[in-house]
C-alpha atoms as a PDB file:
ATOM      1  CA  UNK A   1       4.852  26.077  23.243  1.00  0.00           C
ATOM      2  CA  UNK A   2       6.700  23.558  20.909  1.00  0.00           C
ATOM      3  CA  UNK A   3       7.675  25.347  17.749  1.00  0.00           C
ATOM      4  CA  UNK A   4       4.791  27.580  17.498  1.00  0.00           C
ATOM      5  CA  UNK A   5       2.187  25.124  17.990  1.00  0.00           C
ATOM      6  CA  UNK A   6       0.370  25.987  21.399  1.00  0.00           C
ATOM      7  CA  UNK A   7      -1.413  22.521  22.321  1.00  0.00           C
ATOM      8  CA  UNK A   8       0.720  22.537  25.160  1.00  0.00           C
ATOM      9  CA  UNK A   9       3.184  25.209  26.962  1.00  0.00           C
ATOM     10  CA  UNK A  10       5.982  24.580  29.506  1.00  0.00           C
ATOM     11  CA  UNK A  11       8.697  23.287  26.677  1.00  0.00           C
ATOM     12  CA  UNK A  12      11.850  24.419  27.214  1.00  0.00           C
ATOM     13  CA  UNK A  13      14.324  26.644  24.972  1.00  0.00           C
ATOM     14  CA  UNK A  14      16.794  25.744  22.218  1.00  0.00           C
ATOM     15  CA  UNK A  15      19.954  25.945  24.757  1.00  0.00           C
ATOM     16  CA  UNK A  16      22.491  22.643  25.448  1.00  0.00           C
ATOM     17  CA  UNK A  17      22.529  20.868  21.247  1.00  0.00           C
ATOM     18  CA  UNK A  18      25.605  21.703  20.842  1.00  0.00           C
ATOM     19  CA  UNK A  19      27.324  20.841  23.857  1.00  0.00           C
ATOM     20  CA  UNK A  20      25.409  17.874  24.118  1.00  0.00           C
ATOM     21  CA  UNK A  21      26.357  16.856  20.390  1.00  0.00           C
ATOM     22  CA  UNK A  22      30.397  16.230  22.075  1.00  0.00           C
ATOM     23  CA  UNK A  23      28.952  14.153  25.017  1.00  0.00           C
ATOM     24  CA  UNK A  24      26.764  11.727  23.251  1.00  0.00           C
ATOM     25  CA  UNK A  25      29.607  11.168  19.968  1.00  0.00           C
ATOM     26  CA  UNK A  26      31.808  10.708  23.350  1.00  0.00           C
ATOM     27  CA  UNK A  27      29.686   7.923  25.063  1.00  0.00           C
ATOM     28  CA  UNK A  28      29.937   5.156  22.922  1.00  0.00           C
ATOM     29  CA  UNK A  29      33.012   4.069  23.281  1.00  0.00           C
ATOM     30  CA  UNK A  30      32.554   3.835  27.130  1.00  0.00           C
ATOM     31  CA  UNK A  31      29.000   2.371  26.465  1.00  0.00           C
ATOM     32  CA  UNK A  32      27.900   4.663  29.363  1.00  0.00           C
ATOM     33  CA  UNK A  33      23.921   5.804  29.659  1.00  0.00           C
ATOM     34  CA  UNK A  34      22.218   7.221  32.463  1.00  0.00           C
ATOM     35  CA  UNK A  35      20.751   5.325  35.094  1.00  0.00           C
ATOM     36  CA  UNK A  36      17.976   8.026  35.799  1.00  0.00           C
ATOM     37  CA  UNK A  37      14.132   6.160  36.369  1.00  0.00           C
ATOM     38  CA  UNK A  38      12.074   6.877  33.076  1.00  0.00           C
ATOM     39  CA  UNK A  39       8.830   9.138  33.790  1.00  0.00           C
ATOM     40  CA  UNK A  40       6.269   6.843  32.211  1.00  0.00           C
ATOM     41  CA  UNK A  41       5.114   6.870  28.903  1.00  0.00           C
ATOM     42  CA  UNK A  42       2.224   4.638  28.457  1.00  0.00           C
ATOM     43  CA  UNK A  43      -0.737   3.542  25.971  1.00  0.00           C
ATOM     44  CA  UNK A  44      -4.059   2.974  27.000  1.00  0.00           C
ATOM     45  CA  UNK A  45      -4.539   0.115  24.686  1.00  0.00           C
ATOM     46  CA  UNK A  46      -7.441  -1.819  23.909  1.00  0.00           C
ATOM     47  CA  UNK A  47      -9.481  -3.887  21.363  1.00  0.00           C
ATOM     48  CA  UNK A  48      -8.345  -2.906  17.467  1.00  0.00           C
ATOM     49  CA  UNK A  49      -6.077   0.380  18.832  1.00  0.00           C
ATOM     50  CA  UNK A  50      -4.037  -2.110  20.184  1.00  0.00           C
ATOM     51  CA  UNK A  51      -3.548  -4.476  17.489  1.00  0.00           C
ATOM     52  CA  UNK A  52      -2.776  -1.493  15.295  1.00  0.00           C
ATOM     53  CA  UNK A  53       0.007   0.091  17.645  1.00  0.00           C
ATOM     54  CA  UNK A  54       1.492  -3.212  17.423  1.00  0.00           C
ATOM     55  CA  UNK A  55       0.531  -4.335  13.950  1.00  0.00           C
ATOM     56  CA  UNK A  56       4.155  -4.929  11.175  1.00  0.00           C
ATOM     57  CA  UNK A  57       2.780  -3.666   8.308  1.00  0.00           C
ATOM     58  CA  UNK A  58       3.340  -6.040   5.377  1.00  0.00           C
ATOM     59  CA  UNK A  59       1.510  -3.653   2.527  1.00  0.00           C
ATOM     60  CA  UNK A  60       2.725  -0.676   1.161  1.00  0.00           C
ATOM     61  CA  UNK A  61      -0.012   2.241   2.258  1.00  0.00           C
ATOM     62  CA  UNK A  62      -0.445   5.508  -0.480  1.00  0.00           C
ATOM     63  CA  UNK A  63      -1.367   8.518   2.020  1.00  0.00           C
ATOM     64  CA  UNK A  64      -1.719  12.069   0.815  1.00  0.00           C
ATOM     65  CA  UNK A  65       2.182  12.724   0.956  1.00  0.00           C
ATOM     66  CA  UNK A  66       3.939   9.632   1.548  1.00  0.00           C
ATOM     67  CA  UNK A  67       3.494   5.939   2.373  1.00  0.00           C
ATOM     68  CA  UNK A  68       3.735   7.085   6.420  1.00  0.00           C
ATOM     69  CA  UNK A  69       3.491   3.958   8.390  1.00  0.00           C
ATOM     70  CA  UNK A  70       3.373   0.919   6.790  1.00  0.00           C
ATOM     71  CA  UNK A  71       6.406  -0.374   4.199  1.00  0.00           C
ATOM     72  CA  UNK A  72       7.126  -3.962   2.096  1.00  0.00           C
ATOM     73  CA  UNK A  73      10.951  -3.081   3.297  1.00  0.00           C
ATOM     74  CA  UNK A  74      12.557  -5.721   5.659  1.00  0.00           C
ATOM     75  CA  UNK A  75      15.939  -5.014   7.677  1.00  0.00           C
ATOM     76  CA  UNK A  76      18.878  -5.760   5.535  1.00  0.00           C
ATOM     77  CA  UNK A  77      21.480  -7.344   7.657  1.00  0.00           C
ATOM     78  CA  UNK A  78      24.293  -6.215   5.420  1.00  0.00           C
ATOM     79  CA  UNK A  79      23.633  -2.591   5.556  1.00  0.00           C
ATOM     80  CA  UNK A  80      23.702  -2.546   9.250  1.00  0.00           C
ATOM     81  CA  UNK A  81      26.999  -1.084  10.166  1.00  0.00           C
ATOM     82  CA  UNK A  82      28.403  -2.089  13.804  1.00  0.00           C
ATOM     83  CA  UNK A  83      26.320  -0.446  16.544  1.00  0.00           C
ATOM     84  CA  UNK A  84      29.858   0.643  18.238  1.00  0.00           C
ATOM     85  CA  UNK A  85      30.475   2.814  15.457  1.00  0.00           C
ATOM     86  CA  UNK A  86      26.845   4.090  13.683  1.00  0.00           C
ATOM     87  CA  UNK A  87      26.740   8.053  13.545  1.00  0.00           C
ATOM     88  CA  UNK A  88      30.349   8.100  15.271  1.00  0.00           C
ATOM     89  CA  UNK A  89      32.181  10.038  12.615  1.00  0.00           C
ATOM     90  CA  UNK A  90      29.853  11.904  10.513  1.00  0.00           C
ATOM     91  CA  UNK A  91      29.708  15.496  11.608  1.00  0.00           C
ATOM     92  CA  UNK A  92      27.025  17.960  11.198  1.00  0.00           C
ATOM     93  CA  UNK A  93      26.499  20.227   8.398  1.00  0.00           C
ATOM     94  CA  UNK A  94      23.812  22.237   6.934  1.00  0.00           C
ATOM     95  CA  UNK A  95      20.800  20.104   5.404  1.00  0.00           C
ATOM     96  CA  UNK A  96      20.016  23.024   2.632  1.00  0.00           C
ATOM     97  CA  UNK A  97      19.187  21.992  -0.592  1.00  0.00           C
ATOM     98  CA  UNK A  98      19.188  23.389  -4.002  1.00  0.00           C
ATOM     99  CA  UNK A  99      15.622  23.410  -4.700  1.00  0.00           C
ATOM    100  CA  UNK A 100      12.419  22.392  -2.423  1.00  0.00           C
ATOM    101  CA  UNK A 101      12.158  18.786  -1.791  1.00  0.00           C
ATOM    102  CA  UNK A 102       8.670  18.720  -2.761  1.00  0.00           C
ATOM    103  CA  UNK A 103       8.464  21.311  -6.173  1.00  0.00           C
ATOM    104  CA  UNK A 104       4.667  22.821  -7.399  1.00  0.00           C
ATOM    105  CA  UNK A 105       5.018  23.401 -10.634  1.00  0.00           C
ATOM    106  CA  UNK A 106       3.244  26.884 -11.283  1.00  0.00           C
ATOM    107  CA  UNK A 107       1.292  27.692 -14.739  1.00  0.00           C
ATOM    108  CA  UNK A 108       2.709  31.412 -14.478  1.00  0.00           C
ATOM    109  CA  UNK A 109       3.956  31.664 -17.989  1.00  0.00           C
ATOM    110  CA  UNK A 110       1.127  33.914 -19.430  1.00  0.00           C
ATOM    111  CA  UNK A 111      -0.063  37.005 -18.538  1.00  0.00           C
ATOM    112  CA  UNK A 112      -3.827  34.941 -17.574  1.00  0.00           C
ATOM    113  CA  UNK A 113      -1.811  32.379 -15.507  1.00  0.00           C
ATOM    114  CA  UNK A 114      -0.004  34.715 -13.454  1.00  0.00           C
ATOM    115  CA  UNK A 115      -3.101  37.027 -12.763  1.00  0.00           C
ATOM    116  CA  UNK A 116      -5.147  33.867 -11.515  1.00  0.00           C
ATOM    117  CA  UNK A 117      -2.377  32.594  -9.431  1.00  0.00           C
ATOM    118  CA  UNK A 118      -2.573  36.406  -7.793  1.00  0.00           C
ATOM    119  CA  UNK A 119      -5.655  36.754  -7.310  1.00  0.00           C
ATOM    120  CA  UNK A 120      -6.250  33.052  -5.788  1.00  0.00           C
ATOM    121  CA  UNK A 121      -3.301  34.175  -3.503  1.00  0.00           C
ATOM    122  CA  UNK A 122      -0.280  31.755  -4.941  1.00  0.00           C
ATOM    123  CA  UNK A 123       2.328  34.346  -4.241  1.00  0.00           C
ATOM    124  CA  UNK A 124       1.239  35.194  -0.212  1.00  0.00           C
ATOM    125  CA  UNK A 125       3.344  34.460   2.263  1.00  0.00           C
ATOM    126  CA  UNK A 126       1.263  32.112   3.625  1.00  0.00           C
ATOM    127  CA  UNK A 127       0.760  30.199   0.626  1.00  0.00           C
ATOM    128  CA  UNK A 128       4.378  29.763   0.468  1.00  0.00           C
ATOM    129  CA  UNK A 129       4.420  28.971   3.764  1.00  0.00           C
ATOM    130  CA  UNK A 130       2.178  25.876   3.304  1.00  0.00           C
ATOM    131  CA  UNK A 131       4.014  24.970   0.144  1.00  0.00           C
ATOM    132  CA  UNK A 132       7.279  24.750   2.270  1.00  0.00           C
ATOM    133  CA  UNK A 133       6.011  22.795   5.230  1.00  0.00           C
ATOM    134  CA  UNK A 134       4.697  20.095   2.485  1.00  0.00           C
ATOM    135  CA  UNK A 135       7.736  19.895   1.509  1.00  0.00           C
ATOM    136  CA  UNK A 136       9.421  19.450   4.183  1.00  0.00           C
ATOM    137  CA  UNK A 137       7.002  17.059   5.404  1.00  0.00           C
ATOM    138  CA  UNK A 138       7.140  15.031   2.298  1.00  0.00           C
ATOM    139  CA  UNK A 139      10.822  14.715   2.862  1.00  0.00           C
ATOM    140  CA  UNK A 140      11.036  14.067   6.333  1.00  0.00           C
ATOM    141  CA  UNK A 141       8.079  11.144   5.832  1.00  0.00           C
ATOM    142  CA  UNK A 142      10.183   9.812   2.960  1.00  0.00           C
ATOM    143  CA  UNK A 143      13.456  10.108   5.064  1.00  0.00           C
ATOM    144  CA  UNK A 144      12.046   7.879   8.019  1.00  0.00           C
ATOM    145  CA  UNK A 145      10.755   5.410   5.345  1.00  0.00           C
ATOM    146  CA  UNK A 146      13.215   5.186   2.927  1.00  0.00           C
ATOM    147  CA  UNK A 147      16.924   6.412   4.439  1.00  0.00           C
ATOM    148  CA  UNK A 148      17.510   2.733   6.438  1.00  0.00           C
ATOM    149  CA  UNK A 149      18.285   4.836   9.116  1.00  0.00           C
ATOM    150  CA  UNK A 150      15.451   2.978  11.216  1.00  0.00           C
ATOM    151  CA  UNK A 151      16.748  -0.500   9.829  1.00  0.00           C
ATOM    152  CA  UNK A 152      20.342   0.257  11.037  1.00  0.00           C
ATOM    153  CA  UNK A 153      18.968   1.640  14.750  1.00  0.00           C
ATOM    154  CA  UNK A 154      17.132  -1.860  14.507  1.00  0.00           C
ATOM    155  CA  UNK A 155      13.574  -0.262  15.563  1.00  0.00           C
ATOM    156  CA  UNK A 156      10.651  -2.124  15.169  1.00  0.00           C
ATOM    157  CA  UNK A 157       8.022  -2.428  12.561  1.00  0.00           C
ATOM    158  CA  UNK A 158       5.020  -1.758  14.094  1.00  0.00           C
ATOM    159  CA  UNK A 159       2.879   1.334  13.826  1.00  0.00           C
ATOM    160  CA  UNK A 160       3.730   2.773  17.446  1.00  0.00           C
ATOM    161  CA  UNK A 161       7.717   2.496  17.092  1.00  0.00           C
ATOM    162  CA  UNK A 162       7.249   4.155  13.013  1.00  0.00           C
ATOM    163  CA  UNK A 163       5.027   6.472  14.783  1.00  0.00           C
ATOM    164  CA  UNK A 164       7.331   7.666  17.240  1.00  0.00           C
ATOM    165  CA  UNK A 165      10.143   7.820  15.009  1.00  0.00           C
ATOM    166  CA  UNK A 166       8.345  10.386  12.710  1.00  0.00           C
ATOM    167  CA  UNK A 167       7.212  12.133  15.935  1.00  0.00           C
ATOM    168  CA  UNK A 168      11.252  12.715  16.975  1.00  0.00           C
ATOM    169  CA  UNK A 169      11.946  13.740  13.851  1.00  0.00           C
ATOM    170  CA  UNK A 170       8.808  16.665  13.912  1.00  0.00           C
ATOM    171  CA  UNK A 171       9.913  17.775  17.240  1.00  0.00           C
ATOM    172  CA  UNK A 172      13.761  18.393  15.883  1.00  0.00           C
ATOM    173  CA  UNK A 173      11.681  20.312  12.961  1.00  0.00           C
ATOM    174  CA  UNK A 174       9.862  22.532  15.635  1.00  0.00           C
ATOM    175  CA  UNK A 175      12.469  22.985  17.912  1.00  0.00           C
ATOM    176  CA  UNK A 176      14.612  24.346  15.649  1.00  0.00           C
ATOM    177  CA  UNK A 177      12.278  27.021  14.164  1.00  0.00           C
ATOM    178  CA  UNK A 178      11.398  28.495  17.935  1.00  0.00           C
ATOM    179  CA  UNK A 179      13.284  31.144  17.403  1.00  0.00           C
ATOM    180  CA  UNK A 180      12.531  31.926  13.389  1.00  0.00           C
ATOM    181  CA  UNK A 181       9.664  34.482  14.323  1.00  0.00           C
ATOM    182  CA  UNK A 182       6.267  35.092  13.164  1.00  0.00           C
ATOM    183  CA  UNK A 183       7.306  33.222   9.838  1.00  0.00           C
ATOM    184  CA  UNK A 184       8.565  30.178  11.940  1.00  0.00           C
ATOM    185  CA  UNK A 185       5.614  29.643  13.943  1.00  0.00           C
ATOM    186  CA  UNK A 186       2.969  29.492  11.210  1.00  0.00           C
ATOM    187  CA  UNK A 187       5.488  27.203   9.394  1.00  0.00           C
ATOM    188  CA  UNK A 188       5.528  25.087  12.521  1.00  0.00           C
ATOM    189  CA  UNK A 189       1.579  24.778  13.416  1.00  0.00           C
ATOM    190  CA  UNK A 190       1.124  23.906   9.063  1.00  0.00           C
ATOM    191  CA  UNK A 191       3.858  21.027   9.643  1.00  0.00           C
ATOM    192  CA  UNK A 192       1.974  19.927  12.968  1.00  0.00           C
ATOM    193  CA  UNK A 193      -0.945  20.192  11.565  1.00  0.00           C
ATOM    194  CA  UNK A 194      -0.422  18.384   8.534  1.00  0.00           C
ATOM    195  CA  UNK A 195       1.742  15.578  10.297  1.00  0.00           C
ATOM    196  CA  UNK A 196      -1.169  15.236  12.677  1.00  0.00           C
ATOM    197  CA  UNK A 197      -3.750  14.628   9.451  1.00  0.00           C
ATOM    198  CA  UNK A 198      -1.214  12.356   8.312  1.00  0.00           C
ATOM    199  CA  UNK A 199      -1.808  10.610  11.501  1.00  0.00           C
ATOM    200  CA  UNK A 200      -5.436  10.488  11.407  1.00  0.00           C
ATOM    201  CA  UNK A 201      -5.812   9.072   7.922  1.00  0.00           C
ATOM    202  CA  UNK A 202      -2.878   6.100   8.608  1.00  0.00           C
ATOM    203  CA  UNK A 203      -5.286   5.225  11.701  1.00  0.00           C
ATOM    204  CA  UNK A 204      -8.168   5.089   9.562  1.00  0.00           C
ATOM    205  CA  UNK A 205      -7.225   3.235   6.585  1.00  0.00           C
ATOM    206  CA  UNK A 206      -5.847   0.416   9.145  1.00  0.00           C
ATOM    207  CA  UNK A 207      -9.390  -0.251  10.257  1.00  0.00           C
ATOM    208  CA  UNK A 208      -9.916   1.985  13.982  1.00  0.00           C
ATOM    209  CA  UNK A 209     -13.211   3.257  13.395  1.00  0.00           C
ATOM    210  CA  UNK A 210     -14.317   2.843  17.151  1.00  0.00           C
ATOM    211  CA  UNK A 211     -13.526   5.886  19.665  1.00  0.00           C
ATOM    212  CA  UNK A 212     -11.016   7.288  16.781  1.00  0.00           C
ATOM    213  CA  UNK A 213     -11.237  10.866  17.987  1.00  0.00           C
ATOM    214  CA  UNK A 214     -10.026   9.294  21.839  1.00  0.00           C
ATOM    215  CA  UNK A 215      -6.892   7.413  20.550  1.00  0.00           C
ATOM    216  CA  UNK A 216      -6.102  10.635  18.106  1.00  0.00           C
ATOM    217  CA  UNK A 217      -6.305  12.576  21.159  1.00  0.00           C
ATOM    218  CA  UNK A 218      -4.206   9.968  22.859  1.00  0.00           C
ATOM    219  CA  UNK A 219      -1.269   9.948  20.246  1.00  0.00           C
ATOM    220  CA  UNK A 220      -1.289  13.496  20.335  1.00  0.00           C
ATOM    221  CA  UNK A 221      -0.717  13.502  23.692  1.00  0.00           C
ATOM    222  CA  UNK A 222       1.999  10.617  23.475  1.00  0.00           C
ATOM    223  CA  UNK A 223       3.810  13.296  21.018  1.00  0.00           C
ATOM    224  CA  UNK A 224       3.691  15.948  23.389  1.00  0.00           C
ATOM    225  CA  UNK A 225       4.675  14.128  26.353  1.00  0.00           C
ATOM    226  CA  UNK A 226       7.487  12.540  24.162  1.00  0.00           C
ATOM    227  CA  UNK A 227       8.768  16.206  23.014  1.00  0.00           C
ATOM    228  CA  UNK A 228       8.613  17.538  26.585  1.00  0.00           C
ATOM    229  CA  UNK A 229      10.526  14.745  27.839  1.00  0.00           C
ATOM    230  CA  UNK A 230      13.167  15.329  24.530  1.00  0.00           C
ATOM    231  CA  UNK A 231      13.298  18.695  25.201  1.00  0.00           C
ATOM    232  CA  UNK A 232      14.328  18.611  29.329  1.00  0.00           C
ATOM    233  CA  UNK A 233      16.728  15.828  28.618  1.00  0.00           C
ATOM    234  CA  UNK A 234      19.242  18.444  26.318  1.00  0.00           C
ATOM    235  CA  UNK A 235      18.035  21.313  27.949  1.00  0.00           C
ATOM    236  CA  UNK A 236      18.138  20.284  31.774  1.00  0.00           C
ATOM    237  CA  UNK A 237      19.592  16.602  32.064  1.00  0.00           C
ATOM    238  CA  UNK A 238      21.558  15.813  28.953  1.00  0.00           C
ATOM    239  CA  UNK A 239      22.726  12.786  29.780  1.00  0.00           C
ATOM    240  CA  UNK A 240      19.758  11.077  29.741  1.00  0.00           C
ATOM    241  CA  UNK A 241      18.841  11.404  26.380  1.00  0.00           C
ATOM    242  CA  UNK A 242      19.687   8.138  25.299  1.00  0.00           C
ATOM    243  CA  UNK A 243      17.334   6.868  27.892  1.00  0.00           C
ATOM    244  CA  UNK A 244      14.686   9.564  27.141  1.00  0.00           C
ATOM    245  CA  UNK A 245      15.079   7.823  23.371  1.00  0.00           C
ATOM    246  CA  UNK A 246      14.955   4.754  24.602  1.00  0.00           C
ATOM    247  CA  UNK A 247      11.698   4.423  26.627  1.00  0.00           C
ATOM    248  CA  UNK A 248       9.782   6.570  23.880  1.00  0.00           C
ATOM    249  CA  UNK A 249      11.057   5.044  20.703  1.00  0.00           C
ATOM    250  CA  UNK A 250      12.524   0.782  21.920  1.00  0.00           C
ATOM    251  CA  UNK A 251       9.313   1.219  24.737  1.00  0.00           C
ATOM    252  CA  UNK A 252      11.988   0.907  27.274  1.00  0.00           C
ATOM    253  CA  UNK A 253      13.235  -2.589  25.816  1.00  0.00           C
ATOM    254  CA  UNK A 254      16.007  -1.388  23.862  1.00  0.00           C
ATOM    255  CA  UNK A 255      19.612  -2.146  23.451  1.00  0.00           C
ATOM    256  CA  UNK A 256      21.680   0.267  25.159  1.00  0.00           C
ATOM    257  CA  UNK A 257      24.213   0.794  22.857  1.00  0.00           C
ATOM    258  CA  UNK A 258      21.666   1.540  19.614  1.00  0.00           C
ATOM    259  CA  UNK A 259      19.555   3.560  22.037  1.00  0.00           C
ATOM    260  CA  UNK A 260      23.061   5.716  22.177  1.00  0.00           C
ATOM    261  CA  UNK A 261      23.310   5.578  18.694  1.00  0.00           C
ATOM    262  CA  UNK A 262      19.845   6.898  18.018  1.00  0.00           C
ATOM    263  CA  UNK A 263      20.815   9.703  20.246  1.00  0.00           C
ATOM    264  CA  UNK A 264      23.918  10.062  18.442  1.00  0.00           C
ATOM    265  CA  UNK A 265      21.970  10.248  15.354  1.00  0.00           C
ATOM    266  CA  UNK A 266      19.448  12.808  16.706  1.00  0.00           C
ATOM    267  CA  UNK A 267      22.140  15.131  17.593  1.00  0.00           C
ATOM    268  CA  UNK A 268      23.696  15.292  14.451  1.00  0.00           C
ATOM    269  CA  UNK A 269      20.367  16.172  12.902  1.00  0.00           C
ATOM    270  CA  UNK A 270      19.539  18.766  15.394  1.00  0.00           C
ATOM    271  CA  UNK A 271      23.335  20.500  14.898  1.00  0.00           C
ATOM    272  CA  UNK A 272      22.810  20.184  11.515  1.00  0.00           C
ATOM    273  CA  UNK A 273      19.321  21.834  11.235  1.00  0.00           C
ATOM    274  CA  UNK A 274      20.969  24.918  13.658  1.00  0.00           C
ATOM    275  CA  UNK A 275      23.643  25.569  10.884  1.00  0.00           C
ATOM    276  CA  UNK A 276      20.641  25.464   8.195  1.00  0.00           C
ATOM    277  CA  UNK A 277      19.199  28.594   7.261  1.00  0.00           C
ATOM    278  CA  UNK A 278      15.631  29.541   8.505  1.00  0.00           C
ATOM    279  CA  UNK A 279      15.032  30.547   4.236  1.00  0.00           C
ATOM    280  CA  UNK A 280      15.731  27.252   3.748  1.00  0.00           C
ATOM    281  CA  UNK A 281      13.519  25.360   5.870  1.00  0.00           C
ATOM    282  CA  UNK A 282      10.961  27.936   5.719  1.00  0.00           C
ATOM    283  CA  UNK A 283      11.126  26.854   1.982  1.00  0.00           C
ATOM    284  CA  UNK A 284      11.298  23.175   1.959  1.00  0.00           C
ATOM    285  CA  UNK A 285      14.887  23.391   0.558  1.00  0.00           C
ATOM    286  CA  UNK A 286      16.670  20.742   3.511  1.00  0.00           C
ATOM    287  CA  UNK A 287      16.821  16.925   3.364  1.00  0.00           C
ATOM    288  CA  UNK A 288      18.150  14.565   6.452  1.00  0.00           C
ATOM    289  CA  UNK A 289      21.374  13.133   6.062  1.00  0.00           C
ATOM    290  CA  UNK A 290      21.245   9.570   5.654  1.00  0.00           C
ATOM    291  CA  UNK A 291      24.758   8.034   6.427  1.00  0.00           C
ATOM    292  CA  UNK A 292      24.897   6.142   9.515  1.00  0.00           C
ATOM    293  CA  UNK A 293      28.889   6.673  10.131  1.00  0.00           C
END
């Protein structure tokens, strides 16, 4: 179970973030990463699913709660800091926010208002459930977008590196709310539910229309098998998370020393959602941090 969400079982627990947050900030200044072989990770690609996994996006694309995988924004070589010291000194802290990323604006001022926002079942806990995940969604879909953090790791623009980032970023939502009960799991299976949607309609607006249900299923199962493989590295073989990062998110190709930054940054943002409150997620009220010292 990852998070609540019960495609798949067999994921391990939230044990091993913290003390793997003091190895990784450790490693790069020895440049060390695990020599461990990679379980595979691969795409049956063919005909247009292929030229979309690979496709840079050079349009901006309007989905349903953010512009997910495609973006007009190029590198900036002068925001890059030096790979040697990205995500080296920051230290986590919580991500809560003042107010929900994403805010609904409710017509409850009269006496009408409020009574139709009862009855159609505004104020349930399930409707504020769904209002939170949104949120959070939003955020984390504007956060992989918009924060540079990609630019500085120096990912690729293509659809299946953008879609894997988003994917790590989901997984350190669901992790992290494993353990924040009944309330956590719904929240967890209306974020994977809604990322997955998001999925689905940045597929079809690039053109798949053949066999779309097979390569859904297929990226569905690359997130799963990506999250497993997340999940044993800090819970059973931490230090092979930089490699774990590497061959699901640089397809095995990347520079060692930003794949241990990435896992530097992950880290941080997994510490840093433990020491949020579940309130606060549950309500949308966290944003990433951004800095890349």
């Amino acid at each position: 179970m990852l998070g609540g969400v019960t495609r798949r079982a067999g994921l391990s627990t939230t044990r091993g973030v913290g003390r793997l947050w003091g190895i990784v900030s450790g490693a790069a200044a020895e440049g060390a990463v695990s020599t461990v072989e990679p379980q595979a990770l691969s795409f049956q690609e063919s005909g247009s699913f292929q030229t979309l996994l690979h496709k840079s996006c050079s349009r901006s694309t309007s989905l349903r709660t953010s512009r997910l995988y495609c973006t007009t924004q190029e590198a900036n070589p002068s925001s890059r800091a030096h790979v040697q010291s990205l995500f080296q000194n920051s230290q986590p802290r919580s991500l809560q926010t003042e107010r929900p990323y994403l805010a609904v604006e409710a017509n409850d001022k009269g006496i009408i208002g409020k009574f139709v926002l009862k009855v159609g079942g505004y104020y349930s806990r399930e409707s504020q459930l769904v209002r939170g995940s949104n949120s959070l969604l939003k955020m984390l879909l504007d956060h992989c977008e918009e924060s540079g953090i990609r630019e500085a790791l120096r990912l690729e623009n293509d659809f299946r590196t953008r879609h894997a980032f988003v994917s790590l970023h989901v997984w350190m939502v669901l992790r992290r709310l494993r353990g924040a009960g009944a309330d956590g799991k719904s929240f967890s299976q209306f974020l994977y539910d809604n990322f997955q949607h998001e999925v689905e309609m940045s597929v079809h607006r690039e053109g798949v229309r053949v066999r779309l249900s097979k390569w859904l299923r297929q990226l569905e199962d690359i997130f799963f098998g990506a999250a497993k493989a997340y999940d044993d590295a800090i819970d059973n073989h931490t230090e092979d998370f930089a490699e774990v990062l590497n061959r699901n998110i640089y397809s095995g190709k990347g520079d060692r020393r930003y794949c241990q930054a990435l896992a530097r940054y992950a880290i941080r943002e997994l510490v840093s959602l433990s020491l949020t409150d579940d309130q606060a997620i549950l309500n949308g009220e966290v944003k990433f941090s951004s800095g890349t010292k």
